[in-house]
C-alpha atoms as a PDB file:
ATOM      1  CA  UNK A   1     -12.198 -55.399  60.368  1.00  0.00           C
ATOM      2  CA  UNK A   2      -8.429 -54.378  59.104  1.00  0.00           C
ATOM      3  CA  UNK A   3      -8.504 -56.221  56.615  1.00  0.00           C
ATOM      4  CA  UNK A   4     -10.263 -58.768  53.778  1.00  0.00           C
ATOM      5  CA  UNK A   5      -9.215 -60.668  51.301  1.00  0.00           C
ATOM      6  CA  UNK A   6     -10.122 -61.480  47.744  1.00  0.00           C
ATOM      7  CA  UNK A   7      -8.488 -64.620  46.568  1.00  0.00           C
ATOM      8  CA  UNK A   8     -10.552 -64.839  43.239  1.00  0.00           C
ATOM      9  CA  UNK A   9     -12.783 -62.878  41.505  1.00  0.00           C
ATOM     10  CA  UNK A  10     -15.474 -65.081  40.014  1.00  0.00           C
ATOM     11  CA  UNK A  11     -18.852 -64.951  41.647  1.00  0.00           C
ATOM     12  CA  UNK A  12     -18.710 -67.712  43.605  1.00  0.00           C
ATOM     13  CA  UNK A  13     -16.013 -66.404  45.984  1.00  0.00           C
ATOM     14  CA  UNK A  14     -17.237 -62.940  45.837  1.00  0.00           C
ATOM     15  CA  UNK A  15     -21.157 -63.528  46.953  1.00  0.00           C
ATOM     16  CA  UNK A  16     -20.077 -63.863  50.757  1.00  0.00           C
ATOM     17  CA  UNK A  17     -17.466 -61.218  50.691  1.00  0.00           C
ATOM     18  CA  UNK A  18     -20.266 -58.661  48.701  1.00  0.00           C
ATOM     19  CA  UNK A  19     -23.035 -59.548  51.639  1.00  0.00           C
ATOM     20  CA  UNK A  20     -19.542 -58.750  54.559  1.00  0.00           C
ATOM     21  CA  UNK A  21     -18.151 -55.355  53.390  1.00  0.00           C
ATOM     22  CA  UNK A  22     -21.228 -53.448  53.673  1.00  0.00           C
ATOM     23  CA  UNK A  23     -21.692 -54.415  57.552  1.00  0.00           C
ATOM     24  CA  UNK A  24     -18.549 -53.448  58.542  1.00  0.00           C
ATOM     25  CA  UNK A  25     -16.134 -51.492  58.650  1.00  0.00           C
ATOM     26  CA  UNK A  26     -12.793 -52.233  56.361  1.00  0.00           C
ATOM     27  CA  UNK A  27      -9.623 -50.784  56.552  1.00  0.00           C
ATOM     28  CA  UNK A  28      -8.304 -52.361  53.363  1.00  0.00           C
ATOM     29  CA  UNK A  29      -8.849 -55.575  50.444  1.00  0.00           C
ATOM     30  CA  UNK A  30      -6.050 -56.676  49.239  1.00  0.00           C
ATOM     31  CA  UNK A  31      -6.879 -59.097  45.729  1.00  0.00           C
ATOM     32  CA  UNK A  32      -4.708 -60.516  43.359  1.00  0.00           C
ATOM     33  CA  UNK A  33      -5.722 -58.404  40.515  1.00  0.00           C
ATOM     34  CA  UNK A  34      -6.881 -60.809  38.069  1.00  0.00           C
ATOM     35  CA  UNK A  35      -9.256 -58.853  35.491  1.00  0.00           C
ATOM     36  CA  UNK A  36     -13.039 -59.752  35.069  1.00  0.00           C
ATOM     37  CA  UNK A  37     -15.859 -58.154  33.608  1.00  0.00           C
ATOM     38  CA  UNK A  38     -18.464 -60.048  35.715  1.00  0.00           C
ATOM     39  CA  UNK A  39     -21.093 -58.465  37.631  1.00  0.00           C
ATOM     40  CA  UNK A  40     -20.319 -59.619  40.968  1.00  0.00           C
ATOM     41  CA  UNK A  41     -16.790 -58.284  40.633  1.00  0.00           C
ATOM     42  CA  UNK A  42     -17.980 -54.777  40.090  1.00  0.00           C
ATOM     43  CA  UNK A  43     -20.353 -54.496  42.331  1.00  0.00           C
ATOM     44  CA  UNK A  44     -17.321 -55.513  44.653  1.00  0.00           C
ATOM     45  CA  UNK A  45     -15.590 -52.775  43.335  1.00  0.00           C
ATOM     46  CA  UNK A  46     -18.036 -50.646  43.827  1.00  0.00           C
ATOM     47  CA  UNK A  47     -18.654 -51.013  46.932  1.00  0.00           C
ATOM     48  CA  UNK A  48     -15.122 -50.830  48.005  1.00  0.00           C
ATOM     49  CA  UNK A  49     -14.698 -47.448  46.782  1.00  0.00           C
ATOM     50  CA  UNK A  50     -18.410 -46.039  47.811  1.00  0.00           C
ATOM     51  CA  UNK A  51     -16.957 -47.212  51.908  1.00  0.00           C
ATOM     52  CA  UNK A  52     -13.680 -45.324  50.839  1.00  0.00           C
ATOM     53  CA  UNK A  53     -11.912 -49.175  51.647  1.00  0.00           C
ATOM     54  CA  UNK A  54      -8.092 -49.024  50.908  1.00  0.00           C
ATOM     55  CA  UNK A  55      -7.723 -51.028  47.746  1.00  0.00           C
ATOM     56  CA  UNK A  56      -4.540 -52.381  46.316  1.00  0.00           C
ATOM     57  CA  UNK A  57      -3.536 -55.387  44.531  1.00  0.00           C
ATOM     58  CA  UNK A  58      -1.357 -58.232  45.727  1.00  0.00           C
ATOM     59  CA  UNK A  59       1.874 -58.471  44.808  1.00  0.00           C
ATOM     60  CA  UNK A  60       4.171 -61.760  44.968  1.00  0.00           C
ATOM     61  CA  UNK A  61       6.179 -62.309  48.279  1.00  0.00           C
ATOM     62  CA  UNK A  62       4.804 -58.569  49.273  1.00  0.00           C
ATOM     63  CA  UNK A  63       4.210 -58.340  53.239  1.00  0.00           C
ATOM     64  CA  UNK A  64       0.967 -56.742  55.074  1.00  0.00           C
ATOM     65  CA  UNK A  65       1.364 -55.509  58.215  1.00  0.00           C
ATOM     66  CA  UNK A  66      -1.073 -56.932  60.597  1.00  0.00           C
ATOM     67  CA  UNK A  67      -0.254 -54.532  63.711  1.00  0.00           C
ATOM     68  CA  UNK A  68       1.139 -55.883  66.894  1.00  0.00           C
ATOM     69  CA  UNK A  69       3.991 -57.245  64.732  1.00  0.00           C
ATOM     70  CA  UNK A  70       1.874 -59.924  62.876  1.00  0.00           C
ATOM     71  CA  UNK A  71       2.793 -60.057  59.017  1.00  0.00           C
ATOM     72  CA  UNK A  72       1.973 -61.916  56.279  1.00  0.00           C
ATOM     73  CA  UNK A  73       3.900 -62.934  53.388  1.00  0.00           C
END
């Protein structure tokens, strides 16, 4: 997988995303770097950087390169 995406990072939109990342492999997770002190979140962090999973936040109108010229905005 290239690439998946936090939106939020309350529980209820991590649980799926914790049960994903440690099945596969990910290139990167971009999130929107909203602090939060919950456990969910940090065991999302920590599992990013135990898979050594490119992590950066989100910036506002930034573009990700999909490959095969696909971007985002």
């Amino acid at each position: 997988m290239d690439l998946v995406i936090c939106t939020q990072p309350q529980a209820n939109y991590l649980i799926e995303l914790i049960k994903v990342l440690p099945g596969y492999q990910v290139k990167r997770v971009p999130e929107p770097g909203v602090p939060c002190d919950s456990a969910s979140y940090q065991e999302w962090l920590m599992i990013i950087e135990d898979k050594g999973i490119e992590y950066k936040v989100a910036r506002v109108g930034e573009e990700i390169d999909l490959g095969n010229e696909i971007r985002t905005e």
